[in-house]
Protein backbone atom coordinates (compact mmCIF):
# COMPACT_ATOMS: atom_id res chain seq x y z
CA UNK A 1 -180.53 -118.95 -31.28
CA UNK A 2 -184.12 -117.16 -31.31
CA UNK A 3 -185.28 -117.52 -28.49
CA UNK A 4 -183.01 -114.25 -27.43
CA UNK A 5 -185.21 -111.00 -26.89
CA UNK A 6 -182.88 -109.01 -28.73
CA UNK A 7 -183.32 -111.33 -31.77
CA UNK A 8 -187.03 -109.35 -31.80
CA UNK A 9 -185.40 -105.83 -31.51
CA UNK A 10 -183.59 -103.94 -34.50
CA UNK A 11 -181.79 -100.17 -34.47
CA UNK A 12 -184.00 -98.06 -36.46
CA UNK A 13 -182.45 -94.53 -36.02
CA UNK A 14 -179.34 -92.72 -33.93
CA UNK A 15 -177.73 -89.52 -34.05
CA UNK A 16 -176.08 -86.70 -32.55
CA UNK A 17 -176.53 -83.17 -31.34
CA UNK A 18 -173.72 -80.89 -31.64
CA UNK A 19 -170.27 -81.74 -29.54
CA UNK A 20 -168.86 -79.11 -27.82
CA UNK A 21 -166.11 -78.62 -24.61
CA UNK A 22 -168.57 -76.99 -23.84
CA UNK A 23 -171.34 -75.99 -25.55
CA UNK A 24 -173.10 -72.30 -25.34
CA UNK A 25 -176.25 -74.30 -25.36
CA UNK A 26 -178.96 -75.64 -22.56
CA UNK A 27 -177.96 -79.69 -22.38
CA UNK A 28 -181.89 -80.08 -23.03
CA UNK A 29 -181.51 -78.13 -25.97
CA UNK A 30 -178.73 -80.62 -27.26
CA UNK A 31 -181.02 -83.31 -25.99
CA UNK A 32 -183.64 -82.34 -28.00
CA UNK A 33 -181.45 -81.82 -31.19
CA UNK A 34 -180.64 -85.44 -31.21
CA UNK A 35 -183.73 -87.31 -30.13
CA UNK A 36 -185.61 -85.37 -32.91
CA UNK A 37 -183.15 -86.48 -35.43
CA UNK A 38 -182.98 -89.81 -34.39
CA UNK A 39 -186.67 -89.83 -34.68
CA UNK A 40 -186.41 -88.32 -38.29
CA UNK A 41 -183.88 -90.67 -39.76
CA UNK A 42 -186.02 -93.93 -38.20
CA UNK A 43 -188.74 -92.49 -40.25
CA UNK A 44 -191.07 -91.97 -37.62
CA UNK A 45 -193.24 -89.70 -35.93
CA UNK A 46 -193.62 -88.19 -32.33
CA UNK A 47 -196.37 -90.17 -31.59
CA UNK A 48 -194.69 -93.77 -32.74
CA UNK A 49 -192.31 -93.62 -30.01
CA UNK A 50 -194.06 -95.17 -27.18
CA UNK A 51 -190.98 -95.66 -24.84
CA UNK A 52 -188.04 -93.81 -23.33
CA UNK A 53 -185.04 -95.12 -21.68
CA UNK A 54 -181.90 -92.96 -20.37
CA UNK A 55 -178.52 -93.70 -18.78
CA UNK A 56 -178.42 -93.16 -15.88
CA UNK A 57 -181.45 -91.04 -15.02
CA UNK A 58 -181.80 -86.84 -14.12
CA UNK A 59 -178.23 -86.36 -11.75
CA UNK A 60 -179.05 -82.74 -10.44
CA UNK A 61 -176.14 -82.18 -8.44
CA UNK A 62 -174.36 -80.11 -10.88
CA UNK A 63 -171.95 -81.67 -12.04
CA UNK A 64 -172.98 -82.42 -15.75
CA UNK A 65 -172.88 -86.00 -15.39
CA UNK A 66 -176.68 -86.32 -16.74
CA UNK A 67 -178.63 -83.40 -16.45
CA UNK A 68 -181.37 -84.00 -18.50
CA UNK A 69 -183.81 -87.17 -17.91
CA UNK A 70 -186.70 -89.09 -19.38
CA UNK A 71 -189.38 -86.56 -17.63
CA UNK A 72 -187.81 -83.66 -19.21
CA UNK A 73 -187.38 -85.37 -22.73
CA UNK A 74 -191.23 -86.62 -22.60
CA UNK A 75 -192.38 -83.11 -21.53
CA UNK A 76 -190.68 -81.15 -24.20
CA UNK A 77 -191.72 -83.27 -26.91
CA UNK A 78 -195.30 -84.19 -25.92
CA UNK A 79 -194.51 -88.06 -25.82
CA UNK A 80 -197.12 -90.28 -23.91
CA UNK A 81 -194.98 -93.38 -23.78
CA UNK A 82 -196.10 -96.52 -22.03
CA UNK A 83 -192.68 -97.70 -20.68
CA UNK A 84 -190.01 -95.83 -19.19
CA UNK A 85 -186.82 -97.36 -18.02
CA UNK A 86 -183.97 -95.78 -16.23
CA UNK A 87 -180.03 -97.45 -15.52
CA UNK A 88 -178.13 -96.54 -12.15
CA UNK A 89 -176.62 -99.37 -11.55
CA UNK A 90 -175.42 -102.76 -12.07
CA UNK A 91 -174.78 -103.25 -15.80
CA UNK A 92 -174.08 -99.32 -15.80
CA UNK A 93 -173.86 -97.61 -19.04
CA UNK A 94 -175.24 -100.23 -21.58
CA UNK A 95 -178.27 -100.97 -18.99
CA UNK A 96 -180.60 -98.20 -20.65
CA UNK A 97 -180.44 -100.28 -23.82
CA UNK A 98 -180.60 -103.39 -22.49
CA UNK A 99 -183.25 -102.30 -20.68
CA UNK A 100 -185.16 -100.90 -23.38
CA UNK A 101 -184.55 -104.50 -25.45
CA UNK A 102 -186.37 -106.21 -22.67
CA UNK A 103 -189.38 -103.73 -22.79
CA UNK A 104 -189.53 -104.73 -26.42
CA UNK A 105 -189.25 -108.04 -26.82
CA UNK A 106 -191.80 -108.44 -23.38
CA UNK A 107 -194.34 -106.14 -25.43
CA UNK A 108 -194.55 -103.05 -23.61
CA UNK A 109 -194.00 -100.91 -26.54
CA UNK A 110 -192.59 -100.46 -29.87
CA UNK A 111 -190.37 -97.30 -30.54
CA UNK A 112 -187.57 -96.61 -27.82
CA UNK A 113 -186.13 -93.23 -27.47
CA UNK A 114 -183.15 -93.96 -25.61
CA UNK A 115 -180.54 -91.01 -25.12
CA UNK A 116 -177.10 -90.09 -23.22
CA UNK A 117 -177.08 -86.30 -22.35
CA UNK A 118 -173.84 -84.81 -20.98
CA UNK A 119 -173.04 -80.99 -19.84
CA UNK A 120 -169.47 -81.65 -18.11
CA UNK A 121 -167.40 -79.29 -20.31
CA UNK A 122 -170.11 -76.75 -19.22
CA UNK A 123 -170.19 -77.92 -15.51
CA UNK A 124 -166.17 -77.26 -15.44
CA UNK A 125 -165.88 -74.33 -16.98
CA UNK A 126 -168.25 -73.14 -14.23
CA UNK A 127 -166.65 -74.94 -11.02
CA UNK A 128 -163.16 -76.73 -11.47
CA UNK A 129 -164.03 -79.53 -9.47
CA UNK A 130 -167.14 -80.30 -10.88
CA UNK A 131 -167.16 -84.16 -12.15
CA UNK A 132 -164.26 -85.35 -9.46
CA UNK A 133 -165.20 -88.22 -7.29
CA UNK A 134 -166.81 -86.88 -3.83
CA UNK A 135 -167.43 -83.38 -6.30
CA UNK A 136 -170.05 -81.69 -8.13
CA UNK A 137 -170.63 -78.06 -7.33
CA UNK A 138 -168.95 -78.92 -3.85
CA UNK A 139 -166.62 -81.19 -2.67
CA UNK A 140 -168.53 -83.90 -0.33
CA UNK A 141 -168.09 -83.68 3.18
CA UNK A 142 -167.92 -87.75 3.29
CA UNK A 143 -167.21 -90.41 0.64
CA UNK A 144 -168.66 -94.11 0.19
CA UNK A 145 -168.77 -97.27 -1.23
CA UNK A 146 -165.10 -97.07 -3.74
CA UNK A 147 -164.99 -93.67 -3.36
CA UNK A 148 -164.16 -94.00 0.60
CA UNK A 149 -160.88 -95.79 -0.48
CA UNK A 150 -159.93 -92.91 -3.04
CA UNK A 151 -161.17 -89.36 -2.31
CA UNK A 152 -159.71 -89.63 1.33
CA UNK A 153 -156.56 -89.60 -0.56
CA UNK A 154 -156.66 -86.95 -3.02
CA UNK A 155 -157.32 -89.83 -5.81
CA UNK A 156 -159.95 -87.97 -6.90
CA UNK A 157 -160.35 -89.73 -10.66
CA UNK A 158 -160.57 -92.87 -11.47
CA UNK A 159 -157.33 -92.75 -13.66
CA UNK A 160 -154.80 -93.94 -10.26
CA UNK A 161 -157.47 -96.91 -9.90
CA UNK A 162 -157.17 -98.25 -13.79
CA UNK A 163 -153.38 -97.13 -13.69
CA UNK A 164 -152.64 -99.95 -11.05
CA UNK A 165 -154.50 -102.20 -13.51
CA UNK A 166 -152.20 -100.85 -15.95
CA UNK A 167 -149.18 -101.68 -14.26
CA UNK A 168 -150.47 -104.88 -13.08
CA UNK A 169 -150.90 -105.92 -17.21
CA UNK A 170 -147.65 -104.60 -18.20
CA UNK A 171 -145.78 -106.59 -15.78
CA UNK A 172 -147.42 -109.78 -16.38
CA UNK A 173 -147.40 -109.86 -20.27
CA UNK A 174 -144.77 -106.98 -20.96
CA UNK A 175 -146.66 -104.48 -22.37
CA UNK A 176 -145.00 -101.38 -23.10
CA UNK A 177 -145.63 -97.83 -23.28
CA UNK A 178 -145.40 -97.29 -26.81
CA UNK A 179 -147.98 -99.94 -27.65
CA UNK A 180 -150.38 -98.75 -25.08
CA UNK A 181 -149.72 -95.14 -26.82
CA UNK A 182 -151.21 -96.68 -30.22
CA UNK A 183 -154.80 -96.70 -29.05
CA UNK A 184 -154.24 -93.11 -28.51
CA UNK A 185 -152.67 -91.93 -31.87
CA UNK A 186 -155.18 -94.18 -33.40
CA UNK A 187 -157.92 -92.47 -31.67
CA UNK A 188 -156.94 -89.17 -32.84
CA UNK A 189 -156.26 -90.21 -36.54
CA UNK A 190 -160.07 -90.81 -36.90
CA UNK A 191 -161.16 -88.17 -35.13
CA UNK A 192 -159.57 -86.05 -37.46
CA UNK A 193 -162.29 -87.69 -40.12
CA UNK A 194 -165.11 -86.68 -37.67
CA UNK A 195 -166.37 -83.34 -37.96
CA UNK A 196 -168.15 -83.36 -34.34
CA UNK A 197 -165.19 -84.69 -32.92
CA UNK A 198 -163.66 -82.74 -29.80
CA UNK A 199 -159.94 -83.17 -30.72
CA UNK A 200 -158.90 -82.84 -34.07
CA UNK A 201 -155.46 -82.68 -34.56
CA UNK A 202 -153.38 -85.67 -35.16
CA UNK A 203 -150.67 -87.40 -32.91
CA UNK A 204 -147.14 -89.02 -33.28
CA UNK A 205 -146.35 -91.69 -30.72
CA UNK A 206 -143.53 -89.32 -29.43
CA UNK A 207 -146.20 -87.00 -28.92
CA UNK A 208 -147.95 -89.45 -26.90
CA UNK A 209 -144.79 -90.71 -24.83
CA UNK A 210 -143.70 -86.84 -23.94
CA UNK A 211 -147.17 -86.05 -22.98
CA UNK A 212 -147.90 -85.13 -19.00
CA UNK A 213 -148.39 -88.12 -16.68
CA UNK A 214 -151.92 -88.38 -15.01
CA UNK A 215 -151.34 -91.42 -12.76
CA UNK A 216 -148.26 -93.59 -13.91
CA UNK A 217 -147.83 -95.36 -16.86
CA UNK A 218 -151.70 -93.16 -17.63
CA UNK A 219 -150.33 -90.15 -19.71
CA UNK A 220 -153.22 -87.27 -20.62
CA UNK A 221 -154.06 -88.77 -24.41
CA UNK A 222 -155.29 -92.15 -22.12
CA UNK A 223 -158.02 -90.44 -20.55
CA UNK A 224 -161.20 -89.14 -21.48
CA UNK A 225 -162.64 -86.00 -22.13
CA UNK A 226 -165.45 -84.06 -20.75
CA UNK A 227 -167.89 -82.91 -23.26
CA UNK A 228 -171.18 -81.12 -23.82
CA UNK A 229 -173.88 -83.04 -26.13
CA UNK A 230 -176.42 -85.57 -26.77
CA UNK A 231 -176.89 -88.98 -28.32
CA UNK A 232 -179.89 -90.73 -29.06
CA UNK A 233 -181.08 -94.03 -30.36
CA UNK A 234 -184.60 -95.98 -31.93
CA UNK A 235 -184.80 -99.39 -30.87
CA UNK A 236 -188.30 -100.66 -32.47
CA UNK A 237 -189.82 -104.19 -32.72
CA UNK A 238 -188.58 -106.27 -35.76
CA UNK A 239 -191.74 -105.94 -36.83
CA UNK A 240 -192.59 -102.44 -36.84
CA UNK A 241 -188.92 -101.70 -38.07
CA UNK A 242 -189.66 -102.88 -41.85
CA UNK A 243 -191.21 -99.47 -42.99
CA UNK A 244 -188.03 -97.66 -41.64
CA UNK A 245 -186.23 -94.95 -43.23
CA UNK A 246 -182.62 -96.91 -43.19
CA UNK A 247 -182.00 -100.61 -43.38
CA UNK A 248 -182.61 -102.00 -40.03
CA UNK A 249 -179.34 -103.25 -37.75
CA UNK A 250 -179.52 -105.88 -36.28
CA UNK A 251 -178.93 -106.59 -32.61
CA UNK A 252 -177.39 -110.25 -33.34
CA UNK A 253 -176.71 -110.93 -29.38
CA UNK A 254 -175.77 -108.82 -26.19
CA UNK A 255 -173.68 -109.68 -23.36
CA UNK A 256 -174.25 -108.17 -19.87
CA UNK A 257 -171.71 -108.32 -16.82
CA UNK A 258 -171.70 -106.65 -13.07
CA UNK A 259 -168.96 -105.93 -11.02
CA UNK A 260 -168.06 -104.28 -7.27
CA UNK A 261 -165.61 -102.30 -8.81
CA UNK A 262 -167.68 -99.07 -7.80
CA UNK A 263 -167.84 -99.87 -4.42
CA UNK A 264 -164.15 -100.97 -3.88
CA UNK A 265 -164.05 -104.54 -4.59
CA UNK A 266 -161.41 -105.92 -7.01
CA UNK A 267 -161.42 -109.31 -8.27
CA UNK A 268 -158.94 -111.18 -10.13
CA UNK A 269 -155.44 -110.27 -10.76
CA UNK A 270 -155.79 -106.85 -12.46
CA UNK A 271 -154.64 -107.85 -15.65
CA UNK A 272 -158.72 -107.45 -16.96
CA UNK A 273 -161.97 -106.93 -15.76
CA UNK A 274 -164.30 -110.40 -14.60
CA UNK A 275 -167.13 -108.73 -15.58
CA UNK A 276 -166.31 -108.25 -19.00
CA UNK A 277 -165.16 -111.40 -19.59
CA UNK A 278 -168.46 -112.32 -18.61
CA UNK A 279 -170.19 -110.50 -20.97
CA UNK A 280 -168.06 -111.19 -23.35
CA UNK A 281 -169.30 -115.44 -23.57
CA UNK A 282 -172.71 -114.13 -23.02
CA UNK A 283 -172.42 -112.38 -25.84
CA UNK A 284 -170.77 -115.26 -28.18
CA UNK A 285 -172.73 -117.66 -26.71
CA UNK A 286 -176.07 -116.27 -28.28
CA UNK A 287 -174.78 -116.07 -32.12
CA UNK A 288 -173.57 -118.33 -34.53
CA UNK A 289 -171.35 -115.62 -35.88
CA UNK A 290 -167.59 -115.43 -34.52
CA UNK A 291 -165.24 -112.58 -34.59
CA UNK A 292 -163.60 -112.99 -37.73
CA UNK A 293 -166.88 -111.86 -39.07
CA UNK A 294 -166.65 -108.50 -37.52
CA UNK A 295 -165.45 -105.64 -40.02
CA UNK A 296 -164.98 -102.94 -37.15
CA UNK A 297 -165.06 -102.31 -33.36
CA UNK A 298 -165.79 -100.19 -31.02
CA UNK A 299 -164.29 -100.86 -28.04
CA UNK A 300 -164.87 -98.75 -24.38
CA UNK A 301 -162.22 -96.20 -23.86
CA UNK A 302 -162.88 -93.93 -20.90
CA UNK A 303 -159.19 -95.21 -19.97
CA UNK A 304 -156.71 -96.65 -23.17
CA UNK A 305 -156.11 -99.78 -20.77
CA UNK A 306 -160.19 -100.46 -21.15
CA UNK A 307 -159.78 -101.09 -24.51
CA UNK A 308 -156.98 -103.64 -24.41
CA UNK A 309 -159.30 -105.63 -21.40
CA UNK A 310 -162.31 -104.82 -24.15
CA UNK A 311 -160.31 -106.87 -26.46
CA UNK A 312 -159.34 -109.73 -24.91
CA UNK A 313 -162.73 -110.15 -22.97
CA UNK A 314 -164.21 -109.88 -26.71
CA UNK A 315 -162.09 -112.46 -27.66
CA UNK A 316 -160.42 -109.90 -30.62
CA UNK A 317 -157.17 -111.56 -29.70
CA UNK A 318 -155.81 -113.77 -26.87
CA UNK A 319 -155.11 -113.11 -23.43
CA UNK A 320 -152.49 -110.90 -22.81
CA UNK A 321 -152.16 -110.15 -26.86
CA UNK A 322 -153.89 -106.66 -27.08
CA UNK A 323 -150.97 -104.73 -26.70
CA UNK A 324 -149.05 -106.24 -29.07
CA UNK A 325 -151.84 -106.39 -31.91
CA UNK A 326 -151.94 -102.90 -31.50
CA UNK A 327 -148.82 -101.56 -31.46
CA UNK A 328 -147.75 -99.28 -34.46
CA UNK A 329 -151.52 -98.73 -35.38
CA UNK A 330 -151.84 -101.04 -38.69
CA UNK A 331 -154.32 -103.96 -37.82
CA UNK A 332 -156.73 -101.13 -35.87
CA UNK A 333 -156.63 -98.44 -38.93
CA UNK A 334 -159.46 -97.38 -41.19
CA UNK A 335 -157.57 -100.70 -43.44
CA UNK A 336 -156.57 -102.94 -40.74
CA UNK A 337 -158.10 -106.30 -39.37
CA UNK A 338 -160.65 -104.90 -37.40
CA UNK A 339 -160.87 -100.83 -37.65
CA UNK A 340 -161.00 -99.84 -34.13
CA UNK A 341 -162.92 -96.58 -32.74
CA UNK A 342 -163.33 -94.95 -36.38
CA UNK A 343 -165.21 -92.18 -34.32
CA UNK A 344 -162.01 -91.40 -32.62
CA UNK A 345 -163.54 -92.89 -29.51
CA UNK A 346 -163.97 -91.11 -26.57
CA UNK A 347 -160.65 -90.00 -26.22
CA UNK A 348 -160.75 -87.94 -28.93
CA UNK A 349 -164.65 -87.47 -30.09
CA UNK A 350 -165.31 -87.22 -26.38
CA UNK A 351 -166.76 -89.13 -23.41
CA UNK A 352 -170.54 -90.46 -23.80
CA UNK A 353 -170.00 -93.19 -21.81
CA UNK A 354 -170.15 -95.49 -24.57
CA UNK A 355 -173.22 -94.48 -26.50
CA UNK A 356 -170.82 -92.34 -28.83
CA UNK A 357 -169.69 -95.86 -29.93
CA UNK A 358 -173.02 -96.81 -30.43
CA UNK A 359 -173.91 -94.59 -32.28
CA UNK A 360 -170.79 -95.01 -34.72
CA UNK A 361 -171.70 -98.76 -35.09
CA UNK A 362 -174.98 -97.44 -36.81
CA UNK A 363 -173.58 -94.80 -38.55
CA UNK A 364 -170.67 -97.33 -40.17
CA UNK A 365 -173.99 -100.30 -40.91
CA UNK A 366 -175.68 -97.69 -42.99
CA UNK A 367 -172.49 -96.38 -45.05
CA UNK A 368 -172.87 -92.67 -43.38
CA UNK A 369 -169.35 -92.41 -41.82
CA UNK A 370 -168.36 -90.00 -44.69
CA UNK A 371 -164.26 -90.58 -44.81
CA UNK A 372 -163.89 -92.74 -42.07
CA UNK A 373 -166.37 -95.17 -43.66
CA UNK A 374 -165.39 -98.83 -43.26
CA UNK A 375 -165.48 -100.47 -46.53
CA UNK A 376 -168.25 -102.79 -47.44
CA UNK A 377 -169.27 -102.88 -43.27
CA UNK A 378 -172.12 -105.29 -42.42
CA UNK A 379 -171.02 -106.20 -38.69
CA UNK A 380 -169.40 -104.39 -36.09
CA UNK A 381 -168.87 -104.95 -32.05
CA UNK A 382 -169.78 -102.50 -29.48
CA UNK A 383 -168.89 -102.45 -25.71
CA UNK A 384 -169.38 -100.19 -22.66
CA UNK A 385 -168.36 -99.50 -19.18
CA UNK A 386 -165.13 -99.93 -17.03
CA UNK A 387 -167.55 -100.23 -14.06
CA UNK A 388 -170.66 -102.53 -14.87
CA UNK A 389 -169.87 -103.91 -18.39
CA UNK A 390 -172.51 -105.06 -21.95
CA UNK A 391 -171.72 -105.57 -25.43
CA UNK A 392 -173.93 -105.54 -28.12
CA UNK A 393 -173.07 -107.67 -31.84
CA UNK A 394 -174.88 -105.14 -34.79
CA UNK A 395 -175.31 -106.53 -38.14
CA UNK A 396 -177.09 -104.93 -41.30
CA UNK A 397 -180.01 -106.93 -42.15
């Protein structure tokens, strides 16, 4: 079990900027916010970070997606790095990390900046249809890949896509409503323990179940929200990690899976995703831990229905099971078998394509979760993506 590169590679630093919907702030100023302080709690200085690694690279259509990218970063702080890595594709959100493991444990460098910049809150509040599928700061005249079999149609999210998935799960293992609402009114109960969370303000599950329908059984506390802010992460070399600031975390084993969702090809039977399952044995395949050593999770949520595939992929209960395990909220709370989302996720701390979660994994490792702290944590799960799927197993060393 050492022969993994991320064996060689340890967490040093994260934080956050500001979270805002939206934000009265440049997104490079928010950028800029976190990388420095991600930099300061490491313990290290400008001119230790000798690599920079973004997800998924300077989007300049307008949209907010990612407006800010590794150039701009580098620039503004007077970093001469010696790798730079970028993710667009493939393993989608958690790419930029696993990227920046590889670059590590190859020996290209030592200190990786890698940071998730959003400004889609701000992008909205300018143009309406800003962040839509075919959008941006126009609608586009043609559509490709997926998109051709959605935008064509006025499907212009990706919520009537996951919401066929949805029905497809509930009618083959009888999931219900109300136990799909629990990820929801869980969401929001830590959030309301998060001071940069986006929403606040707790739930009931008849909130949840007289809430507006998005794309049927979907209801508006299952999606997403758009913020404004940044995120940023140290990875460093296990060896130049043992002068840092903060115990190091551990990245115990990753898991990596690809999928053609994103250009319209389904697989399987649409109760999960194949591609997380398949990171999901990558992942336990390269540890000798298990997952009843996990003391928290945080599991993918651009879409409530993510998390229960997250779960099952993870192998945090059996297929088909999720629902049911968390239904009424108990085994997933702050005192439950395996806190889930104690950030409030992104459906209530807001959507960072999974780095948020990240992000909370270190923050939970180091005992700096203030009242959403997980007692006595020293391992937690983290995955990403409902497109191109990774995972990543975190353990204080």
């Amino acid at each position: 079990m050492t022969d993994f590169p991320e064996k060689l590679v340890r967490i040093t630093g994260a934080a956050q900027s500001e979270v805002a919907r939206p934000s009265a702030r440049p997104a490079l100023s928010l950028t800029l916010d976190a990388c420095l302080a991600a930099i300061e709690r490491a313990g290290l200085r400008l001119s230790d970070i000798d690599g920079l690694s973004t997800y998924p690279g300077q989007i300049a259509n307008g949209d907010g997606l990612s407006p800010v990218g590794s150039y701009d970063v580098m620039t503004a702080l007077g970093l001469s790095p010696r790798w730079m890595g970028a993710s667009t594709e493939g393993h989608a959100h958690m790419g930029a990390i696993a990227n920046a493991i590889m670059a590590i444990a190859s020996g290209q460098c030592r200190h990786v900046l890698v940071f998730r910049t959003v400004a889609q809150a701000a992008a909205r509040a300018e143009v309406k249809h800003a962040g839509i599928i075919g959008g941006g700061r126009a609608v586009a005249a043609r559509s490709w890949g997926g998109q051709s079999w959605q935008a064509p149609y006025n499907a212009l999210s990706a919520a009537p896509m996951f919401a066929l998935y949805a029905n497809a799960y509930f009618r083959a293992y009888g999931a219900t409503e109300r136990q799909l609402g629990a990820i929801a009114v869980n969401s929001r109960a830590m959030a309301a323990l998060n001071p940069n969370a986006i929403y606040r303000e707790p739930i009931t599950i008849e909130d949840y179940l007289t809430s507006r329908l998005i794309s049927d059984p979907l209801r508006i506390f299952d999606c997403d929200t758009h913020i404004d802010g940044s995120t940023a992460l140290i990875l460093s070399h296990c060896d130049a990690a043992r002068d840092s600031r903060l115990p190091p975390l551990r990245i115990e084993a990753m898991g990596l899976g690809a999928s053609g969702l994103g250009v319209g090809l389904h697989e399987g039977d649409f109760t999960g995703m194949p591609g997380m399952a398949v990171a999901g044995r990558m992942l336990w395949s390269r540890t000798d831990m298990t997952p009843a050593d996990l003391d928290f999770a945080q599991i993918y949520d651009g879409f409530s229905i993510l998390t229960l595939f997250w779960m099952e992929a993870l192998g945090l209960c059996g297929r088909g099971e999720a629902a049911a395990f968390v239904e009424g909220g108990a085994r997933i709370g702050l005192d439950g078998e395996i806190p889930l989302n104690t950030s409030g996720g992104q459906l209530s701390a807001g959507r960072f394509h999974g780095y948020g979660h990240t992000h909370e994994a270190c923050m939970q490792l180091w005992g700096l979760a203030g009242e959403r702290q997980v007692r006595d944590a020293r391992a937690g799960i983290v995955s990403n993506g409902g497109f191109g799927y990774g995972c990543l197993l975190l353990a204080r060393d």
